[in-house]
Protein backbone atom coordinates (compact mmCIF):
# COMPACT_ATOMS: atom_id res chain seq x y z
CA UNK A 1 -52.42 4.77 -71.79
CA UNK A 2 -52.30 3.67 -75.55
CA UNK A 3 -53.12 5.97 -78.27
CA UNK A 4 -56.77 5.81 -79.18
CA UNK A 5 -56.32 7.43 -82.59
CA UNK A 6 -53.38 5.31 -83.40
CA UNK A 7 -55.08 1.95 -82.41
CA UNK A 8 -58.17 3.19 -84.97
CA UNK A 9 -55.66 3.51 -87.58
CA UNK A 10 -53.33 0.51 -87.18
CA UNK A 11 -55.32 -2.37 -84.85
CA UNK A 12 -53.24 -5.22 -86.07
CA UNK A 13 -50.08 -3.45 -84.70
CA UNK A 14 -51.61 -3.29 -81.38
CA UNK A 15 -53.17 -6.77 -81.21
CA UNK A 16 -49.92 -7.90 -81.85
CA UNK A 17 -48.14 -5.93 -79.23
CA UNK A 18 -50.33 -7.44 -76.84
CA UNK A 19 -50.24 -10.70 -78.29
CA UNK A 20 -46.18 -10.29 -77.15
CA UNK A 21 -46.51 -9.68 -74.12
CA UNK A 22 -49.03 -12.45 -73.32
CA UNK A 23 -51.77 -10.36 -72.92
CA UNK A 24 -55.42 -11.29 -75.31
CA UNK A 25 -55.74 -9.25 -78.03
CA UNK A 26 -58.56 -9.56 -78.84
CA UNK A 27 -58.90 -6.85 -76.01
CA UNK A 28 -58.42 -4.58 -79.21
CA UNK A 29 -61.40 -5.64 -80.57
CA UNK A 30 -63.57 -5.12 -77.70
CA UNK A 31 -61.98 -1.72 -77.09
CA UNK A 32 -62.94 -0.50 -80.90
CA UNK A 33 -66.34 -2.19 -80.37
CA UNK A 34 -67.29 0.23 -77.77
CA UNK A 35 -65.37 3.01 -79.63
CA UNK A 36 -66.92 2.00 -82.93
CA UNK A 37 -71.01 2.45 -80.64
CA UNK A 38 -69.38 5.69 -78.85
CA UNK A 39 -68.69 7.74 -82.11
CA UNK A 40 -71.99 6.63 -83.95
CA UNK A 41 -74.28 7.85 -80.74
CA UNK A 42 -71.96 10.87 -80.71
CA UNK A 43 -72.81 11.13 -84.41
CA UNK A 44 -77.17 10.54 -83.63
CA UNK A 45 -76.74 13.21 -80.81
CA UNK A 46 -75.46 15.83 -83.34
CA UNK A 47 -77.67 14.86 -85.78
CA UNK A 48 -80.72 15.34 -83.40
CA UNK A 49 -79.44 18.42 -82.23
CA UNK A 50 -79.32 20.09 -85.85
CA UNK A 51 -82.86 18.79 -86.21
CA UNK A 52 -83.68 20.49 -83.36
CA UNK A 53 -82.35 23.87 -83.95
CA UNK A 54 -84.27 23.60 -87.23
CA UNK A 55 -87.27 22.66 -85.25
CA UNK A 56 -86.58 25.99 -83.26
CA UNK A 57 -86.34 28.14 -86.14
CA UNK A 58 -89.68 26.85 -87.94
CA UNK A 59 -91.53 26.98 -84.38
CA UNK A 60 -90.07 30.89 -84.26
CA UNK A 61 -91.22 31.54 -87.80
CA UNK A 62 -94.87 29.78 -87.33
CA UNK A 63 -95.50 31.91 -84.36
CA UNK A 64 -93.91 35.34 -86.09
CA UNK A 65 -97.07 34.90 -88.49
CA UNK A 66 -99.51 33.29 -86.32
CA UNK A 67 -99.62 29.68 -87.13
CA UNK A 68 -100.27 26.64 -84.95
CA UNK A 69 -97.19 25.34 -83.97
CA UNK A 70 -98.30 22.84 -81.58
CA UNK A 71 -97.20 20.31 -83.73
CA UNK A 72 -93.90 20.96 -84.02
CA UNK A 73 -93.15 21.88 -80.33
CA UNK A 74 -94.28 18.32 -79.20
CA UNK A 75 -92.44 17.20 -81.97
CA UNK A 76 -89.31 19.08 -80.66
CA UNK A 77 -90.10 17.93 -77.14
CA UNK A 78 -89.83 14.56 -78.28
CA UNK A 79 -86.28 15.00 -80.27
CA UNK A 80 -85.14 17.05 -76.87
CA UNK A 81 -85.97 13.79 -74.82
CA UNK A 82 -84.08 11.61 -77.03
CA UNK A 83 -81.13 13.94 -77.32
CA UNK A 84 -80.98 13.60 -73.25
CA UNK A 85 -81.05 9.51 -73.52
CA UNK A 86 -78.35 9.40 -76.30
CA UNK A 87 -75.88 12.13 -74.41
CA UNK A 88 -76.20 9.90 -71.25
CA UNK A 89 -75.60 6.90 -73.73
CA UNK A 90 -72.25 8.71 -74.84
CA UNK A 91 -71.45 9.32 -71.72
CA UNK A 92 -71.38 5.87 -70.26
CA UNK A 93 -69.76 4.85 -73.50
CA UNK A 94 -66.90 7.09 -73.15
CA UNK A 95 -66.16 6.01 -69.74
CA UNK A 96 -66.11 2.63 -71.00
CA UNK A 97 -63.67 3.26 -73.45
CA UNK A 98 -61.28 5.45 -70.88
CA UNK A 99 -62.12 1.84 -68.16
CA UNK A 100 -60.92 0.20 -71.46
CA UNK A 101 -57.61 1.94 -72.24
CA UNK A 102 -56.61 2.03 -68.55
CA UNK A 103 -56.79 -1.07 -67.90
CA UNK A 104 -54.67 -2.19 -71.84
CA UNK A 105 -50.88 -2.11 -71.48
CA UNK A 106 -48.32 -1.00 -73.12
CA UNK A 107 -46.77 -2.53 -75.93
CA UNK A 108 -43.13 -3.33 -76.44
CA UNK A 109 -40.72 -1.83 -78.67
CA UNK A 110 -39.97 -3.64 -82.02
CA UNK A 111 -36.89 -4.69 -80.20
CA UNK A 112 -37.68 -6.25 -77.69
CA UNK A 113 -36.64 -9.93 -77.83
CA UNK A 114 -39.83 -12.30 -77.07
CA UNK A 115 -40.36 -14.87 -74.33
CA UNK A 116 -41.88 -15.95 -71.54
CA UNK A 117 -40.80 -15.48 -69.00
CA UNK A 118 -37.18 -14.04 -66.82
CA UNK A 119 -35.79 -17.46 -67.74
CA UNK A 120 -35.78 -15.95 -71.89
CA UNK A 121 -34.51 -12.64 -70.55
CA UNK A 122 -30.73 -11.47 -72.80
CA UNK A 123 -27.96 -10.84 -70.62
CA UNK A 124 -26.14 -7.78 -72.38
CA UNK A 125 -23.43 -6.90 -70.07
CA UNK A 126 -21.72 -8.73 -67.12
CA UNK A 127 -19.13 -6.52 -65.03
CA UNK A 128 -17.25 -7.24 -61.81
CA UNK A 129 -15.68 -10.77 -60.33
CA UNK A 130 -17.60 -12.75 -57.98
CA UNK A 131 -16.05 -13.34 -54.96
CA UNK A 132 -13.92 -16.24 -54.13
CA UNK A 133 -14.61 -17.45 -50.05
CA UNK A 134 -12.84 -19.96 -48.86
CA UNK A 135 -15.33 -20.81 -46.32
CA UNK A 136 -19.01 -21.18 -46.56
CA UNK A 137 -20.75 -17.64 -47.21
CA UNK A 138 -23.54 -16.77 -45.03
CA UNK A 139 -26.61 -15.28 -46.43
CA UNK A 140 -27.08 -11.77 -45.15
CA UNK A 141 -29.55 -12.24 -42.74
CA UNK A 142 -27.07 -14.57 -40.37
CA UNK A 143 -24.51 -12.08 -41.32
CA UNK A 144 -26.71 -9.14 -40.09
CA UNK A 145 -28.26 -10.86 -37.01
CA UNK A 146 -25.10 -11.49 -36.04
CA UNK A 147 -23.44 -8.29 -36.39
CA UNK A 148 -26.34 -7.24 -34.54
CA UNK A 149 -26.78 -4.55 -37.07
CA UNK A 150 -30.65 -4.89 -38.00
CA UNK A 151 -33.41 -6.45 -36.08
CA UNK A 152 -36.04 -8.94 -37.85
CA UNK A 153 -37.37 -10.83 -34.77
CA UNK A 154 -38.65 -7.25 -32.91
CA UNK A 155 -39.94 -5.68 -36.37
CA UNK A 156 -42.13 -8.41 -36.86
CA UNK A 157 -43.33 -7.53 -33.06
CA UNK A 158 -43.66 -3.87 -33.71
CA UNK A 159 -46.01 -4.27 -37.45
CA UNK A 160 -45.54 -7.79 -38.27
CA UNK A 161 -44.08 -9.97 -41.22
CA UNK A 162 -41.80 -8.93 -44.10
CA UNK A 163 -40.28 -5.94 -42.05
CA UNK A 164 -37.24 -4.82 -40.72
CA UNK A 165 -35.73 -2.63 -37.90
CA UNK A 166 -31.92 -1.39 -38.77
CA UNK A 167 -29.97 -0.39 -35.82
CA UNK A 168 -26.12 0.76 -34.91
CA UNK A 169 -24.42 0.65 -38.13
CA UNK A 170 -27.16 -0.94 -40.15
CA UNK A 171 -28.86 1.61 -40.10
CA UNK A 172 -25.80 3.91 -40.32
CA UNK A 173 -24.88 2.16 -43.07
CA UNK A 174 -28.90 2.53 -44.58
CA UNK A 175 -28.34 5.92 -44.59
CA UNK A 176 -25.19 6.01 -45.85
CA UNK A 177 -26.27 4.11 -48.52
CA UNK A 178 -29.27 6.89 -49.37
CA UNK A 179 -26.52 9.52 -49.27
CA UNK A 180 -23.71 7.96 -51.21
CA UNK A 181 -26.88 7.38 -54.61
CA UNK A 182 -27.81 10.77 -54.05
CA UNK A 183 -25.08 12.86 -53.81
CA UNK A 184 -23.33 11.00 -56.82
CA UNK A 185 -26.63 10.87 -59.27
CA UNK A 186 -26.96 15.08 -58.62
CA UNK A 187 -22.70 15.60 -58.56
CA UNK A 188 -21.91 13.60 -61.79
CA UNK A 189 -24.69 12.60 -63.74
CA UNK A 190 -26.92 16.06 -63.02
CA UNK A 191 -30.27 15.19 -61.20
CA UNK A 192 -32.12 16.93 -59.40
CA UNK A 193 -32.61 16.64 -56.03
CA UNK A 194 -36.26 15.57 -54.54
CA UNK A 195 -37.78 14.65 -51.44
CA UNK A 196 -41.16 13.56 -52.03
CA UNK A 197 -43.85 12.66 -50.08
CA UNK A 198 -44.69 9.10 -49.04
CA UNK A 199 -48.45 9.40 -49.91
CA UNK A 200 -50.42 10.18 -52.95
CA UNK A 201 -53.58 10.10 -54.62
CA UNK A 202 -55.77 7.76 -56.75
CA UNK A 203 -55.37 10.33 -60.12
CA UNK A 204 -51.48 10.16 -59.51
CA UNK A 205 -51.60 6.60 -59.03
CA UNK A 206 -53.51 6.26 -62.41
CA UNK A 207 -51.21 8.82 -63.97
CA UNK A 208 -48.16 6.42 -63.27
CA UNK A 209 -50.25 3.23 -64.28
CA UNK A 210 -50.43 1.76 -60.75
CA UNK A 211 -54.41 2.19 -61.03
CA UNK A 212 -56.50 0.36 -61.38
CA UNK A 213 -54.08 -2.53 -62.24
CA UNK A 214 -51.97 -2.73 -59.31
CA UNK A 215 -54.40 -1.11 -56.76
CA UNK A 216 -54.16 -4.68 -54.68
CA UNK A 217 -50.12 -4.45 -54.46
CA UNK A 218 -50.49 -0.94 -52.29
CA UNK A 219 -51.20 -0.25 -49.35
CA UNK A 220 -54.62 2.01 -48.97
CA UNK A 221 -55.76 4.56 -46.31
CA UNK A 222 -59.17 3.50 -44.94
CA UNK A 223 -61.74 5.64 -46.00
CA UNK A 224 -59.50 8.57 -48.45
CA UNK A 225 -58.33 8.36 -51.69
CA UNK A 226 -54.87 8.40 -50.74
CA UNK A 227 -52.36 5.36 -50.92
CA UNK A 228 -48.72 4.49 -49.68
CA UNK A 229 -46.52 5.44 -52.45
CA UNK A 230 -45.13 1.98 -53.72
CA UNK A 231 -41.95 4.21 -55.20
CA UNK A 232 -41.04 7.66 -55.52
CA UNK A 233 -41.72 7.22 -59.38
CA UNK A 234 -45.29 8.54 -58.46
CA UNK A 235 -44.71 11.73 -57.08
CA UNK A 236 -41.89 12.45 -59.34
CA UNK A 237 -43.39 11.56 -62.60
CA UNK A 238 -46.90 13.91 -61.37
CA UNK A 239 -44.84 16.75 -60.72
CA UNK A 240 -45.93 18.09 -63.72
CA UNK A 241 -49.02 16.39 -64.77
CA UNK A 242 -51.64 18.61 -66.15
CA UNK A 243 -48.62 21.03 -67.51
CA UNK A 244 -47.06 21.96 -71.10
CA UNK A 245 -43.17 21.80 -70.48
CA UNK A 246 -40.62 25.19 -72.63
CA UNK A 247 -38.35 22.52 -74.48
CA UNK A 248 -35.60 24.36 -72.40
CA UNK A 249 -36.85 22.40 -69.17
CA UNK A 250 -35.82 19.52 -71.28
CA UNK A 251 -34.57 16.55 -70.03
CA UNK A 252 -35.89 17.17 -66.48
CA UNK A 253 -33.79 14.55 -63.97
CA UNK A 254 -35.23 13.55 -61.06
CA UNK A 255 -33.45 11.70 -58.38
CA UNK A 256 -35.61 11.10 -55.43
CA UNK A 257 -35.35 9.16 -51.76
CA UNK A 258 -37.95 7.64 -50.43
CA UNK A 259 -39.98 4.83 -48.38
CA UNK A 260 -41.66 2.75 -50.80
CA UNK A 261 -44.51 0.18 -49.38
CA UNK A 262 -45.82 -2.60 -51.13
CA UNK A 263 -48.58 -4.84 -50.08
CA UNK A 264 -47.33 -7.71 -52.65
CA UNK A 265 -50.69 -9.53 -52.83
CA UNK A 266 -49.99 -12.80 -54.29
CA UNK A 267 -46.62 -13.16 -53.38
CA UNK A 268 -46.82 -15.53 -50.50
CA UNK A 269 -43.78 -17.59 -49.80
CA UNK A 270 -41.00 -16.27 -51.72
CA UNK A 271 -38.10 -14.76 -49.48
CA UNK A 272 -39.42 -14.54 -46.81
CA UNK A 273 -36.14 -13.81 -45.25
CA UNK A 274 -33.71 -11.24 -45.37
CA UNK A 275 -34.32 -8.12 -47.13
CA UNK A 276 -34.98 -9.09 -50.68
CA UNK A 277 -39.02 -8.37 -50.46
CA UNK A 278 -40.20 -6.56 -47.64
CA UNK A 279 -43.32 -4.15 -47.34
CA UNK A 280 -41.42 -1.63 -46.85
CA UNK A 281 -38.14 -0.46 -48.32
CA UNK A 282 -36.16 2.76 -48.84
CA UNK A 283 -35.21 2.96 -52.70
CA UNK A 284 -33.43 6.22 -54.48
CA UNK A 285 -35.63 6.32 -57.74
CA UNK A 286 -34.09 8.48 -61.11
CA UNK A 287 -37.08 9.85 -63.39
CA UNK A 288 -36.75 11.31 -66.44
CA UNK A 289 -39.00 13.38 -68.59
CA UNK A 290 -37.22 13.61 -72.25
CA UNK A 291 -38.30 14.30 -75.95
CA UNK A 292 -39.84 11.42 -77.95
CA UNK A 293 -36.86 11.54 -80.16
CA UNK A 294 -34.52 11.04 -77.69
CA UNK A 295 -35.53 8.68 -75.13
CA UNK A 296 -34.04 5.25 -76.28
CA UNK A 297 -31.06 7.69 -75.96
CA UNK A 298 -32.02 8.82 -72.52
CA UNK A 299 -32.67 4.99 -71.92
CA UNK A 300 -29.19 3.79 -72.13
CA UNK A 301 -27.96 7.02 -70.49
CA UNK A 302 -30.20 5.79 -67.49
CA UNK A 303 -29.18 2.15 -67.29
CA UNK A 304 -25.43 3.31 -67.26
CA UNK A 305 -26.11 6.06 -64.37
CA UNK A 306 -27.56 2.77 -62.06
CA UNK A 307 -24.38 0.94 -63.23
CA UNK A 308 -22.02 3.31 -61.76
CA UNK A 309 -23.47 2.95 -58.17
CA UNK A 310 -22.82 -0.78 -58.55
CA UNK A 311 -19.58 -0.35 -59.99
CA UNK A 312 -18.81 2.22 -57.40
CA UNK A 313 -19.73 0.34 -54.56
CA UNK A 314 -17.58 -2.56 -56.16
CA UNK A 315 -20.57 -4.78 -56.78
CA UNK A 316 -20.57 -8.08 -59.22
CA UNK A 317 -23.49 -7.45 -61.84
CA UNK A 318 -25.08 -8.08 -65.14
CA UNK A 319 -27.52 -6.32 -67.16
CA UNK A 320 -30.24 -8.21 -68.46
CA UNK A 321 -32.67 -6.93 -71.54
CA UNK A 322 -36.33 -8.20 -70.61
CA UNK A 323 -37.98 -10.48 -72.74
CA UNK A 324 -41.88 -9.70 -73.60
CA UNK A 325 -43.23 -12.09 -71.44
CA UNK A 326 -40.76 -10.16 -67.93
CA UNK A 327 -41.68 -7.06 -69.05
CA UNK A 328 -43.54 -4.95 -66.56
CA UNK A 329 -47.39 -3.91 -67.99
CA UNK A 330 -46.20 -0.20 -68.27
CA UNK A 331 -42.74 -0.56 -70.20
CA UNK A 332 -42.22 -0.28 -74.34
CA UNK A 333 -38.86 -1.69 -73.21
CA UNK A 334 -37.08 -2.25 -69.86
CA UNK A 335 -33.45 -3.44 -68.72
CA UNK A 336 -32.79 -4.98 -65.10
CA UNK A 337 -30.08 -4.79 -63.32
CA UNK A 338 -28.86 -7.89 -61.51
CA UNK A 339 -26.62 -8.11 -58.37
CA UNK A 340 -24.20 -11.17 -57.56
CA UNK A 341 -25.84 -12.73 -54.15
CA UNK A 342 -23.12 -15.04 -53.03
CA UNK A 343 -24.89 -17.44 -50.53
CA UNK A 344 -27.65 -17.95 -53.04
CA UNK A 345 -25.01 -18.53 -55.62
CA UNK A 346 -27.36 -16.65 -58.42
CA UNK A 347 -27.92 -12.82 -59.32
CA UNK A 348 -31.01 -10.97 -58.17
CA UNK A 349 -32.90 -7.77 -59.48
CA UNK A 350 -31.46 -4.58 -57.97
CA UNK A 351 -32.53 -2.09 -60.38
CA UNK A 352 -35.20 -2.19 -63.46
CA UNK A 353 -35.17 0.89 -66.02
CA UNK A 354 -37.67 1.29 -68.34
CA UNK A 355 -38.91 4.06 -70.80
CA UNK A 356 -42.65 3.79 -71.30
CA UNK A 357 -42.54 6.03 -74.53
CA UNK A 358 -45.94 8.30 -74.28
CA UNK A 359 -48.01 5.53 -71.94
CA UNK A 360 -47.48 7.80 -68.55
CA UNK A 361 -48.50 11.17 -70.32
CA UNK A 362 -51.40 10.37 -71.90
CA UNK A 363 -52.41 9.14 -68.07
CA UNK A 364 -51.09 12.42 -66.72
CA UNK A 365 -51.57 14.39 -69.46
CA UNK A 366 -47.76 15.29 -69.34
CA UNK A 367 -46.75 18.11 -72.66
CA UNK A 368 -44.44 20.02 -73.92
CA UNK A 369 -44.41 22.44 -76.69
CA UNK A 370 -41.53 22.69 -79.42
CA UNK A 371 -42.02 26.38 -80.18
CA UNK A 372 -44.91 29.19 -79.55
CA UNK A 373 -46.53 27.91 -82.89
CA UNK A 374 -46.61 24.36 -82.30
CA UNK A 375 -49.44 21.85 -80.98
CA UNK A 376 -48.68 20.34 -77.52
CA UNK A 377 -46.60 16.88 -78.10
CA UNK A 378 -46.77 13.99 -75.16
CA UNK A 379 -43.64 13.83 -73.65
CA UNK A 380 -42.14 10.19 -72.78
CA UNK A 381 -41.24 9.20 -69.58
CA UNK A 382 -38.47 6.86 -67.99
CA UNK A 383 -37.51 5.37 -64.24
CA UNK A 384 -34.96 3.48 -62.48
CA UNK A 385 -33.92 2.14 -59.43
CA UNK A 386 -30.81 4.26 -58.25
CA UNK A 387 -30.61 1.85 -56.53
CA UNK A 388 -32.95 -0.52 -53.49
CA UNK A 389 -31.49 0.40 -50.56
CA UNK A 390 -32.25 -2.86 -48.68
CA UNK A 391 -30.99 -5.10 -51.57
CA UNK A 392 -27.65 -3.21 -51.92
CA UNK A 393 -27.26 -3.72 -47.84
CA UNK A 394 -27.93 -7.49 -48.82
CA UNK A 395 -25.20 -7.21 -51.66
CA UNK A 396 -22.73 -5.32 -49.75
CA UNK A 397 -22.71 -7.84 -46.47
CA UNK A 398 -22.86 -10.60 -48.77
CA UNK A 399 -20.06 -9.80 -51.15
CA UNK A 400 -17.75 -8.13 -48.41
CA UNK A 401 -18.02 -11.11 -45.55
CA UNK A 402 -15.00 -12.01 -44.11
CA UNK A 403 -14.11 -15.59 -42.73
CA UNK A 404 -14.40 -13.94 -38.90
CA UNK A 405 -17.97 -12.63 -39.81
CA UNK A 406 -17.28 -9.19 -40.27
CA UNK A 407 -17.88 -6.96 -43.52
CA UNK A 408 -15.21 -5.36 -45.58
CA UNK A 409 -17.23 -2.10 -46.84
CA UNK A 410 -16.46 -0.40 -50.34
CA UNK A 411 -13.95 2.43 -50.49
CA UNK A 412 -16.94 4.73 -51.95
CA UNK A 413 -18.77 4.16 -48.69
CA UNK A 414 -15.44 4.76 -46.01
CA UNK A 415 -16.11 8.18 -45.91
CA UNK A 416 -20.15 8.31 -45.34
CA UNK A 417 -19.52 5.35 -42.67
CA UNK A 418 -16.64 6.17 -40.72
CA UNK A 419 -15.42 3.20 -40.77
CA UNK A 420 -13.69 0.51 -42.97
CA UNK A 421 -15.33 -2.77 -41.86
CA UNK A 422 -18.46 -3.85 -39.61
CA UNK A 423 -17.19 -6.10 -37.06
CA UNK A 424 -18.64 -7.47 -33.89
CA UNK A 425 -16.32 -5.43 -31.91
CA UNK A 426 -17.58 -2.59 -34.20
C-alpha cells in the first residue's frame, strides 16, 4: 500500500510512478478526490459535534434556572441526526479510499530503467557456459517420460491439466532438490528455517498484495475465506503482521518450502508442456524483513544468495534488471533470474527478487522500533525464489542430457541423490 500522507504532499511523484509502470495516473487524482470529500466531512462532523456540546451546556444552564429549553433540544436533535448521516458519510468514504490504495501499485525506484515490456528488460550479469550437444537436445518432458521419472499422462487423470506426478528418482530427485536450497540458504547464507502452511487467509493475502488484485490467479476454498497459498511469501511475510519488531530481530531471514498453487487465469496456451507453468509447484521462497536504510543492500545480498544455488548446481544463467513495464504490481524494483533451457535454445525465469520498500507493511501493518523513545517505523520487505523446484528439474535434465538419454546430475546433488546419473537402467 502507498503512503497516503506522502501522495498528499508530493502527487506528481506518484502520478508519475504510475505513469512508468503503465498504469493511469490519473488514478492519483481520483484517489485525492475522495480523500480531499473524506477529510472535509471528517472536518463538518467535528464541527457539528462542538456545536452540539455547546448545545448541551446551554440546554443544562436553561434548565438549572428554569427556562424553556424546548428550543434548543429540537435544535440539538436535529444537529445529532446530521452528525449520524455525516459519520456514516465518513465512513463509506474511508473505505473508499483504503478500496482505493489497495487496489494502486507500487511505484518503481528512480532506477529502474523504463520499458515495456521483458523484451526492454537489462541483462546485468551472465555466468556459466551453455552446453555444447552434439546431437539434438530433447526438451525435458521427452527426457523425463522417458526416463520414466515423472508421470504427465496419469496426473492429468488424477486432477486434470497443467499437473504433474514425479515418481522413482524424479521425485527423489524433487526432494533432493528441496533439501539441497534449504540446507545451503540456512548453512551459509543464515536463514531461518520454515515450514509453513499451504493455506491462508483473505487479510494475509491482502497483507502480501495478492488481494484483491490477484484474487482470480488463486485457487479459493468454497464457502471460507481461506485460499491456496500461491507461494510461501504469504505466510512468511504475515508472520509478524500486526507486530513492532526490537531492531535486534533485525534482518529476519526466512527460507521456507512449500507447495505453491496457482490458478493462472488468463494464461491459456503458453507451455502447456513440461513443467515450466503448472498449478501446482514446490518452490523454496527466501523473505526478508530489513531496515529501510538497508534494503537495496539486502536486495543485492538476496539476488546473489539465488545465484549460488544456480552456480552450485552448475547451471548456465543471467540476471536480468526488470524494466517498468515487467515489473510485478508489488515491486519498487525487482531482478529475475534466468536459466539456460537448451531445447528451447532461450533462457527462462527461475527466480524473481524484489524489495517492495514499505508497500507490504503498510498492508500488514509490519513495525519496528529504533529505540524505547522512538515512533514505530514501517519496515521494508523483500522475496525470492530460492529457487522453483520444477523449473530447476527442467534445467538440470535439460543441461545434463547425455547422447544415450540419460542425465549427468551436478556434483552438489551426488550426495542427496545417491547417485551420479539418471539412466534408464537407473
Amino acid at each position: 500500500m502507498l503512503d497516503l500522507k506522502a501522495i498528499r504532499q508530493e502527487p506528481d511523484r506518484f502520478r508519475r510512478g504510475l505513469a512508468r509502470k503503465r498504469h493511469n495516473p490519473a488514478l492519483i487524482d481520483e484517489l485525492l478526490k475522495v480523500d480531499e470529500a473524506w477529510r472535509s466531512a471528517l472536518v463538518e462532523v467535528e464541527r457539528l459535534k462542538a456545536e452540539r456540546n455547546r448545545a448541551s451546556e446551554a440546554i443544562a444552564r436553561k434548565k438549572k434556572q428554569g427556562e424553556d429549553a424546548a428550543a434548543d433540544i429540537a435544535e440539538m436533535r436535529a444537529v445529532s441526526e446530521k452528525i449520524k448521516e455525516l459519520e456514516e458519510q465518513v465512513r463509506q468514504l474511508d473505505e473508499q479510499v483504503q478500496s482505493q490504495l489497495l487496489e494502486l501499485p507500487n511505484i518503481p525506484h528512480d532506477s529502474v530503467p523504463d520499458g515495456e515490456d521483458d523484451g526492454d528488460n537489462v541483462v546485468v550479469k551472465q555466468w556459466g557456459e551453455q552446453p555444447k550437444f552434439d546431437f539434438t537436445p530433447k526438451p525435458h518432458w521427452e527426457l523425463a517420460q522417458e526416463l520414466d521419472i515423472v508421470d504427465f499422462e496419469r496426473a492429468v487423470k488424477i486432477t486434470g491439466s497443467r499437473f504433474v506426478l514425479y515418481k522413482g528418482l524424479g521425485a527423489k530427485l524433487e526432494r533432493a532438490l528441496a533439501n539441497f536450497m534449504l540446507d545451503y540458504q540456512i548453512e551459509k547464507n543464515g536463514y531461518v528455517e520454515m515450514f509453513p502452511q499451504f493455506i491462508a487467509n483473505d487479510t494475509s493475502m491482502v497483507g502480501t498484495g495478492n488481494l484483491p488484485k490477484f484474487g482470480d490467479e488463486m485457487f479459493k476454498l468454497e464457502g471460507l475465506p481461506y485460499y491456496l497459498i500461491p507461494t510461501a511469501e504469504i505466510p512468511l511475510t504475515n508472520y509478524y503482521r500486526d507486530e513492532i519488531l526490537d531492531p535486534s530481530m533485525l534482518p529476519v531471514k526466512f527460507a521456507g518450502y512449500s507447495a505453491c498453487f496457482r490458478s493462472e487465469a488468463g494464461s491459456a496456451g503458453k507451455d502447456t508442456r513440461g513443467l515450466i507453468r503448472l498449478h501446482q509447484f514446490q518452490k523454496v521462497e527466501l523473505v526478508k524483513l530489513v531496515t529501510p536504510e538497508t534494503s537495496y543492500a539486502e536486495l543485492d545480498s538476496l539476488v546473489e544468495d539465488c545465484e549460488d544455488i544456480l552456480q552450485a548446481l552448475e547451471l548456465p544463467y543471467r540476471v536480468v534488471e526488470c524494466c517498468t513495464g515487467d515489473q510485478g504490481a508489488k515491486a519498487s524494483k525487482q531482478y529475475d533470474l534466468e536459466v539456460w533451457i537448451p531445447a528451447s535454445g532461450r533462457y527462462r525465469e527461475i527466480s524473481s527478487c524484489s524489495n517492495f520498500e514499505d508497500y507490504q507493511a503498510r498492508r500488514a501493518n509490519l513495525r519496528f522500533r529504533r529505540d524505547e523513545s522512538s515512533k514505530p517505523e514501517f519496515l521494508h520487505t523483500l522475496n525470492g525464489s530460492g529457487l522453483a523446484v520444477g523449473r530447476t528439474v527442467a534445467a538440470i535434465l535439460e543441461n545434463g542430457q547425455q547422447a544415450d538419454g540419460s542425465i549427468r546430475l551436478p556434483k552438489a546433488l551426488v550426495p542427496y541423490m545417491g547417485v551420479e546419473v539418471i539412466s534408464r537402467r537407473a
